[in-house]
C-alpha atoms as a PDB file:
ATOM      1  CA  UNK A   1      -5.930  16.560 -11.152  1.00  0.00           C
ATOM      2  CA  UNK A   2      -7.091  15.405  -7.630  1.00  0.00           C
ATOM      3  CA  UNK A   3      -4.700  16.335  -4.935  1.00  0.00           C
ATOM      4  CA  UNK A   4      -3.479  13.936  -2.067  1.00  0.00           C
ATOM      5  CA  UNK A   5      -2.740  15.698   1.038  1.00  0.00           C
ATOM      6  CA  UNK A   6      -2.335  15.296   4.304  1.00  0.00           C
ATOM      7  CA  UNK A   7      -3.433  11.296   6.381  1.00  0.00           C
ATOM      8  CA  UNK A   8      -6.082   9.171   5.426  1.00  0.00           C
ATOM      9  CA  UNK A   9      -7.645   5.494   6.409  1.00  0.00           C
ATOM     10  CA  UNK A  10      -8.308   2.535   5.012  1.00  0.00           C
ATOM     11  CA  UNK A  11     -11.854   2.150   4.310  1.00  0.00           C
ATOM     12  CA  UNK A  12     -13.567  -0.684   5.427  1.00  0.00           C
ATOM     13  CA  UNK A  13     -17.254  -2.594   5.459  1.00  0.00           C
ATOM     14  CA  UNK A  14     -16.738  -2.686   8.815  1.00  0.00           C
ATOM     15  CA  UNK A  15     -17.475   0.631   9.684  1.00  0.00           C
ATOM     16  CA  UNK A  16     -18.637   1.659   6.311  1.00  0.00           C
ATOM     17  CA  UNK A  17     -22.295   2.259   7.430  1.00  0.00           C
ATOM     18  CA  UNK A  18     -21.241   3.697  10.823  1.00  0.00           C
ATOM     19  CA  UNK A  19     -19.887   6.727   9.340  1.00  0.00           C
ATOM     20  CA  UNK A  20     -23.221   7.985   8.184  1.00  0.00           C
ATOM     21  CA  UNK A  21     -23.406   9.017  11.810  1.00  0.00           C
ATOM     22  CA  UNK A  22     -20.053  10.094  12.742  1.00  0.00           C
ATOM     23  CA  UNK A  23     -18.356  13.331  12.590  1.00  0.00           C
ATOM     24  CA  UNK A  24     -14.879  11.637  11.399  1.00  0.00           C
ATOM     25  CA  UNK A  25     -13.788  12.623   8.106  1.00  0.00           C
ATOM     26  CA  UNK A  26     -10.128  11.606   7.312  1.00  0.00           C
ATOM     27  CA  UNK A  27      -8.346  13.752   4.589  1.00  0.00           C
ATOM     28  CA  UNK A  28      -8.988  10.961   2.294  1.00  0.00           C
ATOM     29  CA  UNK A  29      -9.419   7.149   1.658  1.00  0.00           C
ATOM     30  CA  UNK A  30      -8.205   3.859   0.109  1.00  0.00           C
ATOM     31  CA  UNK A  31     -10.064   1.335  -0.773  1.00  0.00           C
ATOM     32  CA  UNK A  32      -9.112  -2.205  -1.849  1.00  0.00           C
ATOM     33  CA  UNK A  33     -11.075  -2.492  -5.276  1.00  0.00           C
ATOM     34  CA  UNK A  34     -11.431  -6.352  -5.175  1.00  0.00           C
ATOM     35  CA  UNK A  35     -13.634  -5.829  -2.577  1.00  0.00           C
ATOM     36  CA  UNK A  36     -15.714  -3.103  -3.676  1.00  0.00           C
ATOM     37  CA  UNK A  37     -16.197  -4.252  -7.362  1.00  0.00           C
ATOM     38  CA  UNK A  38     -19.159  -6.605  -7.019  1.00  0.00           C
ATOM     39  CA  UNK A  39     -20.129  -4.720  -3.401  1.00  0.00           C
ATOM     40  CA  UNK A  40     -23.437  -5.748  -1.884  1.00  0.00           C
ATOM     41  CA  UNK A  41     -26.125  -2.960  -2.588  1.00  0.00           C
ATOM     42  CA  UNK A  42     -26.553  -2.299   0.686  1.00  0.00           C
ATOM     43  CA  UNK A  43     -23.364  -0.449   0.769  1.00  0.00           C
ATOM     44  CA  UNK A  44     -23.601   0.916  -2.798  1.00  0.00           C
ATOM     45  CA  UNK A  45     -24.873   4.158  -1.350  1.00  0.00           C
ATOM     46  CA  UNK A  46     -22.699   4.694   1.568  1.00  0.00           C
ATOM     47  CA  UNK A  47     -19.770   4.094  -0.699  1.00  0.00           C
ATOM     48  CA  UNK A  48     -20.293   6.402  -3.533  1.00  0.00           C
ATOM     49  CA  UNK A  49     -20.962   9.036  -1.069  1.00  0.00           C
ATOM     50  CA  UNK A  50     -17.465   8.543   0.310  1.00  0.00           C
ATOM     51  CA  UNK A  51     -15.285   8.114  -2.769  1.00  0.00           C
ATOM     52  CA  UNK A  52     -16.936  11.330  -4.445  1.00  0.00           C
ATOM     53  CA  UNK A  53     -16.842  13.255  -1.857  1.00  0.00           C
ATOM     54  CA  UNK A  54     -13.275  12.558  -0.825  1.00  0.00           C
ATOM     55  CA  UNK A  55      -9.593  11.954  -2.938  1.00  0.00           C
ATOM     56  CA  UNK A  56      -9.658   8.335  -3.077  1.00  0.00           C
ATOM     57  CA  UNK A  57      -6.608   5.656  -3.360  1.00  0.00           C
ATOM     58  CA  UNK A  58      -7.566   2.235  -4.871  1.00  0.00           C
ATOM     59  CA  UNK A  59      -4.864  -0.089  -3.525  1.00  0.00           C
ATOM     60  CA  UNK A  60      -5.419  -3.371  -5.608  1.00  0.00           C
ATOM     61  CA  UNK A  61      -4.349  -7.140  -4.175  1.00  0.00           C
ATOM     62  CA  UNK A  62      -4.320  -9.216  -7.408  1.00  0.00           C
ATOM     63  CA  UNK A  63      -2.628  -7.546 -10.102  1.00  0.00           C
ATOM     64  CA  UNK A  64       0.502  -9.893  -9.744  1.00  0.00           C
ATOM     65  CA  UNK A  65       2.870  -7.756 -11.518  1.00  0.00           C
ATOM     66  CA  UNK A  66       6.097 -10.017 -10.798  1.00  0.00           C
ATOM     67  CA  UNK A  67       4.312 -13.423 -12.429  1.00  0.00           C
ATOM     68  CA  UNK A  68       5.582 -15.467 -14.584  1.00  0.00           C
ATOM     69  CA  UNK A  69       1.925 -15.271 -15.918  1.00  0.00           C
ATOM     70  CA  UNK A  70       1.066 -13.121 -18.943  1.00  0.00           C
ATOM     71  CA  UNK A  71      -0.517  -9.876 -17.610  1.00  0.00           C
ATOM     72  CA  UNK A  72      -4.206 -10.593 -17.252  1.00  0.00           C
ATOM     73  CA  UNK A  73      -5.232  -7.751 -19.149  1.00  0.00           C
ATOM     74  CA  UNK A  74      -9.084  -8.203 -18.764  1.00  0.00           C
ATOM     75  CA  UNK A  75      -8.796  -8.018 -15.307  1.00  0.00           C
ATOM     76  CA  UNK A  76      -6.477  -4.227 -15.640  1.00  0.00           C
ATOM     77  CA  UNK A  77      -8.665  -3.204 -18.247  1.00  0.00           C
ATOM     78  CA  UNK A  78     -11.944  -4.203 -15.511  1.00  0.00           C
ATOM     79  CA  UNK A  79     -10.049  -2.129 -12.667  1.00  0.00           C
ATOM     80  CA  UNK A  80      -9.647   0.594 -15.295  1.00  0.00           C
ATOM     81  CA  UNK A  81     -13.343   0.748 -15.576  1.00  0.00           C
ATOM     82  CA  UNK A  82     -13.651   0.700 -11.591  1.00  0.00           C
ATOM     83  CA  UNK A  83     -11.096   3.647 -11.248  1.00  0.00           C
ATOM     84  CA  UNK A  84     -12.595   5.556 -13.988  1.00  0.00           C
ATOM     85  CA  UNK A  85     -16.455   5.103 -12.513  1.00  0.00           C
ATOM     86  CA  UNK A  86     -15.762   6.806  -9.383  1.00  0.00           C
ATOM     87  CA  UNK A  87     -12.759   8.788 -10.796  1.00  0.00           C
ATOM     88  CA  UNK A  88     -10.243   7.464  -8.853  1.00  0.00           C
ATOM     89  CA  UNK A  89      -6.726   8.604 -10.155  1.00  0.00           C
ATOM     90  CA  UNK A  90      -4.732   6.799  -7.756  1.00  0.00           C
ATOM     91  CA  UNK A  91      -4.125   2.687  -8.139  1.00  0.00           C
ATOM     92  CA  UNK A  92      -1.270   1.532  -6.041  1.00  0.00           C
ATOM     93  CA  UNK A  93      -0.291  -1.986  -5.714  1.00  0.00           C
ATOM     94  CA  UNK A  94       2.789  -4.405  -4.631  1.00  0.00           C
ATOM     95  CA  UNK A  95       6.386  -5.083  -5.695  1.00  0.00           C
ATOM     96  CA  UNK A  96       5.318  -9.194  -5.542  1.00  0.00           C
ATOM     97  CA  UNK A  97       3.322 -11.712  -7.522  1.00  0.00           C
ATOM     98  CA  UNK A  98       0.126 -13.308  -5.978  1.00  0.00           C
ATOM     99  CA  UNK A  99      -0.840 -15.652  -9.330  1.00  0.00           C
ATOM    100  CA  UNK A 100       0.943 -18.954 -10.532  1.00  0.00           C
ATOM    101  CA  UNK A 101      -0.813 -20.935 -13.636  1.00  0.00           C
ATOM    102  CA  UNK A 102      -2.988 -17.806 -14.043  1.00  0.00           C
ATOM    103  CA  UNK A 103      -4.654 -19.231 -10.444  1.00  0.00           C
ATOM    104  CA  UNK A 104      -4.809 -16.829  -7.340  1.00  0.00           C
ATOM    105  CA  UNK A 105      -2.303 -18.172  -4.305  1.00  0.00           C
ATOM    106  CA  UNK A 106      -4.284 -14.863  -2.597  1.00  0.00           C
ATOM    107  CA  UNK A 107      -0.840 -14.163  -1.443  1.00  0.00           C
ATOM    108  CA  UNK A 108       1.709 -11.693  -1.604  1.00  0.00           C
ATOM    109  CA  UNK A 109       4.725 -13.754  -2.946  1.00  0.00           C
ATOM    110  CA  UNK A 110       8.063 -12.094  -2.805  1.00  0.00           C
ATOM    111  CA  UNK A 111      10.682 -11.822  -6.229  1.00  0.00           C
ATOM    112  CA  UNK A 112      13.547 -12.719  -7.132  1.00  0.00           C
ATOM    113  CA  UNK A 113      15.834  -9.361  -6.378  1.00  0.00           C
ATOM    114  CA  UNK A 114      17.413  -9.788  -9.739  1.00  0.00           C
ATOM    115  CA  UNK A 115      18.318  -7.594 -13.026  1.00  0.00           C
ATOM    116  CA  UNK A 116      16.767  -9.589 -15.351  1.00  0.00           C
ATOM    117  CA  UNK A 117      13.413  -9.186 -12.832  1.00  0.00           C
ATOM    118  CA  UNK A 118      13.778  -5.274 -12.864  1.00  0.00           C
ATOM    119  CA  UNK A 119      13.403  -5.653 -16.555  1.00  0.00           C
ATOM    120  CA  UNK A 120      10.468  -7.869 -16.441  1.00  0.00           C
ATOM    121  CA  UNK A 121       8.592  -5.874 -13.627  1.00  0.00           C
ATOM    122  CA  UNK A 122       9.330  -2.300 -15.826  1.00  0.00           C
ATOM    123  CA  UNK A 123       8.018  -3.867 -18.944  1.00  0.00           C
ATOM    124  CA  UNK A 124       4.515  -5.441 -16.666  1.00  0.00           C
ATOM    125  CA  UNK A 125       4.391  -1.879 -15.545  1.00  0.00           C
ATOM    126  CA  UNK A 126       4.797  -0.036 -19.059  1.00  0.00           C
ATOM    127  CA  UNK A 127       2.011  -2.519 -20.062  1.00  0.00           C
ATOM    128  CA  UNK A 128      -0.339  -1.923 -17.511  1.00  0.00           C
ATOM    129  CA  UNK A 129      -0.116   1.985 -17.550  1.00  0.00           C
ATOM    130  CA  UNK A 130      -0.837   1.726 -21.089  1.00  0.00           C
ATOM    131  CA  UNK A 131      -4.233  -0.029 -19.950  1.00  0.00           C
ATOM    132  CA  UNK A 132      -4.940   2.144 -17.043  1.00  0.00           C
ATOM    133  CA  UNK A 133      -3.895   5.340 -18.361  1.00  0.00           C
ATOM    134  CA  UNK A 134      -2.249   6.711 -14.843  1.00  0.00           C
ATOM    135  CA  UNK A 135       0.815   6.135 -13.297  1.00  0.00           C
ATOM    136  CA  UNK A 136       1.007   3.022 -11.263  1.00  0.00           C
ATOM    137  CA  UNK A 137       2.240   3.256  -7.834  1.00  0.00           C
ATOM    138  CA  UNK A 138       3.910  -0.023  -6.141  1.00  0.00           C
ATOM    139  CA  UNK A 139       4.450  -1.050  -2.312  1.00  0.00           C
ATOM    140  CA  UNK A 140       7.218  -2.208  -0.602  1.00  0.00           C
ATOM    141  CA  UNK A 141       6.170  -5.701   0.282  1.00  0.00           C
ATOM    142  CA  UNK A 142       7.225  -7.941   3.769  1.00  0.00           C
ATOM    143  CA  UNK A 143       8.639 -11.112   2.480  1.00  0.00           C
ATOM    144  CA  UNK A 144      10.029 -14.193   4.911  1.00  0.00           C
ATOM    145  CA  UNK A 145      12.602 -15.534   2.849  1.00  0.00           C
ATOM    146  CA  UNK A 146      14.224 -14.427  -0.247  1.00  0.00           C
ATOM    147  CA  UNK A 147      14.674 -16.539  -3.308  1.00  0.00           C
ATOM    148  CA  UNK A 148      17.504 -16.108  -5.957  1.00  0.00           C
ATOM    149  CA  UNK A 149      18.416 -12.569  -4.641  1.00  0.00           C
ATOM    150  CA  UNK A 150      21.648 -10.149  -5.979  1.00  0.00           C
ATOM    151  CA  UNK A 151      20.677  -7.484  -4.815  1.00  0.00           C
ATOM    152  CA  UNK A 152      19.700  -5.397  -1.760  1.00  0.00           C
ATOM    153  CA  UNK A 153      15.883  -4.960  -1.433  1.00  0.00           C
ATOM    154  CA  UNK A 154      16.466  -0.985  -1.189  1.00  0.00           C
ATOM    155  CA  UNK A 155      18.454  -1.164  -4.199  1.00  0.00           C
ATOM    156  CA  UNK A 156      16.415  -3.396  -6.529  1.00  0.00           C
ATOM    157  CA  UNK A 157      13.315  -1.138  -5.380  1.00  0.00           C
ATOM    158  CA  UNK A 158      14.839   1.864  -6.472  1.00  0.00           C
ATOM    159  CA  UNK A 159      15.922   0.469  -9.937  1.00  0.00           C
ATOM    160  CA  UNK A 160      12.443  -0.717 -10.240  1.00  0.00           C
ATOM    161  CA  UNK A 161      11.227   2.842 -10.071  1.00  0.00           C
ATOM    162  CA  UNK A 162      14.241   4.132 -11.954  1.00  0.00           C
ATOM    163  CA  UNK A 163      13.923   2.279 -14.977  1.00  0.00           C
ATOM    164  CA  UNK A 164      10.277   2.103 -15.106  1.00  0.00           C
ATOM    165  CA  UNK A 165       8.994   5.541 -13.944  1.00  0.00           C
ATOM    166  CA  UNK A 166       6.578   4.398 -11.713  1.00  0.00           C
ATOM    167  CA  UNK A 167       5.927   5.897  -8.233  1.00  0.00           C
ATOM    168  CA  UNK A 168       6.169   4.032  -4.467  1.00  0.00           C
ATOM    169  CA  UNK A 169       4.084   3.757  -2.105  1.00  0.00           C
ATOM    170  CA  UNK A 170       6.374   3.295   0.863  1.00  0.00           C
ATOM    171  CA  UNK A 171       5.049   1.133   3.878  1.00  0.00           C
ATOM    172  CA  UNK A 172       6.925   2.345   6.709  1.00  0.00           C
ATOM    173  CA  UNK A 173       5.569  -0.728   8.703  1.00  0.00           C
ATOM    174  CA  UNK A 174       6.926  -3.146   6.274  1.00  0.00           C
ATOM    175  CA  UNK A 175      10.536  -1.751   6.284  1.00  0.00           C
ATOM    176  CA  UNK A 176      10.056  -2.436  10.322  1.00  0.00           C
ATOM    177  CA  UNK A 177       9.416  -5.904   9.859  1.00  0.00           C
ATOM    178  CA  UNK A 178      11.548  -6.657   7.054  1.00  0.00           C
ATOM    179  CA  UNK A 179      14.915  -4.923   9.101  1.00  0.00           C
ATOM    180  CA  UNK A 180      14.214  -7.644  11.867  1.00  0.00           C
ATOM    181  CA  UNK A 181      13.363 -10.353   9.942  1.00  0.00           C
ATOM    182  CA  UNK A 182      15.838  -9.888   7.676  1.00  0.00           C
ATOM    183  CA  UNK A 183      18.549  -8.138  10.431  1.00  0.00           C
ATOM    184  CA  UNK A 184      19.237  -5.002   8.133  1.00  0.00           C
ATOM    185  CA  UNK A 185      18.753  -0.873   9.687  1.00  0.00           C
ATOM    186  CA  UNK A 186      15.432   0.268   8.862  1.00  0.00           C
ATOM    187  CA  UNK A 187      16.884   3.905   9.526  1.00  0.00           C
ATOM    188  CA  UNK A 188      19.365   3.153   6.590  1.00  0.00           C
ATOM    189  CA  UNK A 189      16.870   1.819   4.106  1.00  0.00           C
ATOM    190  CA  UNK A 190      14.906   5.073   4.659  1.00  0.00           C
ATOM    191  CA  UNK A 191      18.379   7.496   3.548  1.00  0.00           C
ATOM    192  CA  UNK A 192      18.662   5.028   0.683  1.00  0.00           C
ATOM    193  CA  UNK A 193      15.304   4.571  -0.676  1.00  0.00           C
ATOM    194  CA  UNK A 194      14.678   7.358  -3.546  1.00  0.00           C
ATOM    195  CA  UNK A 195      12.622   9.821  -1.546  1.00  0.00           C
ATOM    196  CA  UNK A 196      11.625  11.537  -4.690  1.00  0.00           C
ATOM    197  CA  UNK A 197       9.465   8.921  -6.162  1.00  0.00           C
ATOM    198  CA  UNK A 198       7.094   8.189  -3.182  1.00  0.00           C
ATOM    199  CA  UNK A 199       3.417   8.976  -3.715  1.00  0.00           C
ATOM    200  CA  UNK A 200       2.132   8.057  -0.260  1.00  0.00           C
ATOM    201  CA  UNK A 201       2.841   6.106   2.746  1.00  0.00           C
ATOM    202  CA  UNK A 202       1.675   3.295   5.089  1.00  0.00           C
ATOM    203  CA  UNK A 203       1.656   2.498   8.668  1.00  0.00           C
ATOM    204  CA  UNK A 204      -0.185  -0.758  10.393  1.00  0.00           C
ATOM    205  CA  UNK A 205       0.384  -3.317  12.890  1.00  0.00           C
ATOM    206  CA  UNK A 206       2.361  -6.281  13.092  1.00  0.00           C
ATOM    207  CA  UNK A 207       2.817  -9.423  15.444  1.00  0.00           C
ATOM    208  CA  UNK A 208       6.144 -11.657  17.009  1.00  0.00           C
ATOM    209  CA  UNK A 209       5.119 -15.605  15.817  1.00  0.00           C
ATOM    210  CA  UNK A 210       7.240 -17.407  18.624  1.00  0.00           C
ATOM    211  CA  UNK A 211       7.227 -20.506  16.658  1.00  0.00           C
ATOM    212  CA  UNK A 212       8.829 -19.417  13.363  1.00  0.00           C
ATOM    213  CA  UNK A 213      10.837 -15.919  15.093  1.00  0.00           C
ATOM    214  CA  UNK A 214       9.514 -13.758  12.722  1.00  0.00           C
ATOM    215  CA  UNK A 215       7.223 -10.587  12.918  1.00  0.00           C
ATOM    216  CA  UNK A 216       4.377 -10.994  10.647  1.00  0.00           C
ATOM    217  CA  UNK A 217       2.821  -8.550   8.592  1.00  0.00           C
ATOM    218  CA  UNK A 218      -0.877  -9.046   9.615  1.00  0.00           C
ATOM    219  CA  UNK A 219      -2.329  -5.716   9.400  1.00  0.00           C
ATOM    220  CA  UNK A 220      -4.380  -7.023  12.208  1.00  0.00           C
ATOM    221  CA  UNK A 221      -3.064  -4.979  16.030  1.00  0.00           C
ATOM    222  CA  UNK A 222      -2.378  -1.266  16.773  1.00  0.00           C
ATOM    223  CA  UNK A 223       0.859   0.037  15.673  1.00  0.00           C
ATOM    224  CA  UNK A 224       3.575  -0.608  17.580  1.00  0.00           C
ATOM    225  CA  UNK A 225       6.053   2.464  19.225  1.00  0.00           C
ATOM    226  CA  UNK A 226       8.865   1.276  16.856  1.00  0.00           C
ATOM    227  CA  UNK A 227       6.618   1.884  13.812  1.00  0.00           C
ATOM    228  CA  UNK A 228       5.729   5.256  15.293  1.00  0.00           C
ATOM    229  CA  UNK A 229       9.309   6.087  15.768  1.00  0.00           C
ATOM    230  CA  UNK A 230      10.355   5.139  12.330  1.00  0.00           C
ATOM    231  CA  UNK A 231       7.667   6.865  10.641  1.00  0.00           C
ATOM    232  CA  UNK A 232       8.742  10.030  12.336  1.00  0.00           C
ATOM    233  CA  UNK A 233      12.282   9.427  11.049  1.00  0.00           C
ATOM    234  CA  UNK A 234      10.801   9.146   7.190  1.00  0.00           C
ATOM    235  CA  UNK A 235       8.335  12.313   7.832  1.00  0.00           C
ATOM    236  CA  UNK A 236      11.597  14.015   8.458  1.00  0.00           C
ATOM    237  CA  UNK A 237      12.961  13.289   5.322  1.00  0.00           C
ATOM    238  CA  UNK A 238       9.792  12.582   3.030  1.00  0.00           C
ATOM    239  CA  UNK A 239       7.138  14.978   2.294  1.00  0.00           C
ATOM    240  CA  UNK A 240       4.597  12.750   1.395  1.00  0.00           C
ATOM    241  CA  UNK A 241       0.574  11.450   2.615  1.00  0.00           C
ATOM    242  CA  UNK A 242       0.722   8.989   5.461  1.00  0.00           C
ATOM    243  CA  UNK A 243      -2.438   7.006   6.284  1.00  0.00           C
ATOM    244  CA  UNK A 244      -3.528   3.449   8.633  1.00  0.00           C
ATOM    245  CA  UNK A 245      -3.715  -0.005   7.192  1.00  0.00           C
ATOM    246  CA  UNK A 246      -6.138  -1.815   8.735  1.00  0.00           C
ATOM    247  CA  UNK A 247      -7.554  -5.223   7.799  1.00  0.00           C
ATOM    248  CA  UNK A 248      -8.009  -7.892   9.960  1.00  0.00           C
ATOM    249  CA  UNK A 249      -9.001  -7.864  13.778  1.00  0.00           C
ATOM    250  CA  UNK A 250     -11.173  -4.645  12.479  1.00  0.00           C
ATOM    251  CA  UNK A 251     -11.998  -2.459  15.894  1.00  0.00           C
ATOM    252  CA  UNK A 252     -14.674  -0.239  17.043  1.00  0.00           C
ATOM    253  CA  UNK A 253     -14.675   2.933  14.552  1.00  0.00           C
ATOM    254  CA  UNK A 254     -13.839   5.624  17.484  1.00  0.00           C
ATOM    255  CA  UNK A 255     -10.172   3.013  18.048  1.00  0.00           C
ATOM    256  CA  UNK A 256      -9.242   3.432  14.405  1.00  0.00           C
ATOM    257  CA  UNK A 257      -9.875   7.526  15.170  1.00  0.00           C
ATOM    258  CA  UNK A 258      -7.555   7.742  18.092  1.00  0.00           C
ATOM    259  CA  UNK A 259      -4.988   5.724  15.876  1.00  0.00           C
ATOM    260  CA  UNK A 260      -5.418   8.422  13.251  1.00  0.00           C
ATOM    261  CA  UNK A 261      -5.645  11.485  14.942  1.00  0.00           C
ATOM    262  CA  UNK A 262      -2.485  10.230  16.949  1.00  0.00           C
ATOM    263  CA  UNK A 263      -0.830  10.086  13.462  1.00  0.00           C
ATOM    264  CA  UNK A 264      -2.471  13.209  12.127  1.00  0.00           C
ATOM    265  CA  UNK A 265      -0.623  14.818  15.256  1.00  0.00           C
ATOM    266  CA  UNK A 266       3.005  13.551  14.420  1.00  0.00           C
ATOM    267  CA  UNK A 267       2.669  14.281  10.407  1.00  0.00           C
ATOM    268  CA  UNK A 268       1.724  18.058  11.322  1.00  0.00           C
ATOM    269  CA  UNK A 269       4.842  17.912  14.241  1.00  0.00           C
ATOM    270  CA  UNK A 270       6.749  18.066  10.459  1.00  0.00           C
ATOM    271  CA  UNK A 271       5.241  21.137   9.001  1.00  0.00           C
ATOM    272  CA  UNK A 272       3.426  19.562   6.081  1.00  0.00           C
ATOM    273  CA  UNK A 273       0.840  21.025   5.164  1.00  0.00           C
END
């Protein structure tokens, strides 16, 4: 079994070819799958190099696991071929639904917080371990309004991972933008959420839209001090891999570094090793 340790970094066509000549070498990566399944050749090299040479998170965008939609089971059972060709054991992916008439929306779509939808999202997830054959790992998602909910967010994400056994990965920045949108204490979802189910963590960057008065989840500008602060409240209480988010706006390589090491910096200020 591959161990994940320590802070890793999105990886990114970007920079992909850069790091042939750099010295940086997070402690490991995640990749968005989608992009790298039908990848142009002239990364093909570059890439393989990375993933087996490093532990390796696959962090998916189109599973849809809250549709209404049958599961689209050739599509799992194509990602379980992806994950098992460069032995990746780690597939993560969000508490949402991003399909509707088996079409993409290519958005993250948030649920209904509802009983009944904890019981439909454990069954998806039974069903798609059984296809994957690893545990499936779910994120936290920003949403901007919230349709049918009866429940807290903290609380139907913890029945979620209760009833179906799955593991979370927790995106500290989210939780930021969701207290202010939503005007709840980030510090308080972090002492409620079940600590002993997370897998791994995010961070990224975030922006203020004036016109609608919400923070938007854009994974596009540095992270802010506030997302700083709160991750250093959750290292306190979770012992878990941290790593950056980064997908729009992509800077220079050496900015992403600084970013990193900044956060490699506070994770080791909390004795993990």
């Amino acid at each position: 079994m591959i161990s994940l340790k320590g802070c890793g970094l999105g990886l990114r066509s970007d920079f992909l070819l850069n790091l042939e000549h750099s010295n940086f070498s997070p402690d490991w990566w995640e990749i968005t799958p989608e992009n790298w399944m039908h990848m142009p050749r002239v990364y093909e090299k570059a890439f393989e190099k990375i993933v087996f040479s490093k532990p390796t998170v696959a962090h998916g965008l189109s599973l849809s696991i809250g549709s209404a939609d049958n599961l689209n089971r050739s599509f799992v059972k194509k990602m379980k071929e992806f994950l098992d060709r460069y032995n990746i054991e780690f597939y993560s992916e969000h508490l949402s639904f991003s399909s509707f008439n088996k079409k993409q929306t290519y958005e993250l779509l948030p649920l209904p917080m509802t009983k009944r939808m904890v019981n439909i999202i454990s069954d998806r997830i039974k069903e798609v371990e059984d296809i994957i054959q690893r545990n499936l790992i779910l994120e936290n998602a920003t949403y901007y309004f919230v349709p049918y909910a009866k429940m807290q967010e903290v609380d139907f994400i913890n029945e979620v991972l209760e009833k179906s056994g799955a593991k979370l990965l927790l995106d500290v920045n989210n939780v930021f933008v969701n207290s202010v949108n939503h005007s709840f204490k980030a510090r308080e979802f972090i002492d409620q959420i079940d600590k002993s189910k997370v897998a791994y963590m995010h961070i990224a960057g975030h922006y203020f839209d004036e016109e609608s008065n919400l923070k938007i989840d854009s994974h596009g500008m540095p992270i802010c001090s506030g997302v700083w602060k709160l991750l250093q409240y959750t290292l306190n209480q979770v012992n878990a891999p941290v790593m950056i988010e980064r997908d729009n706006n992509i800077p220079p390589l050496q900015e992403l570094v600084t970013e990193y090491n900044k956060m490699k910096k506070i994770y080791k200020r909390f004795n993990h090793a």
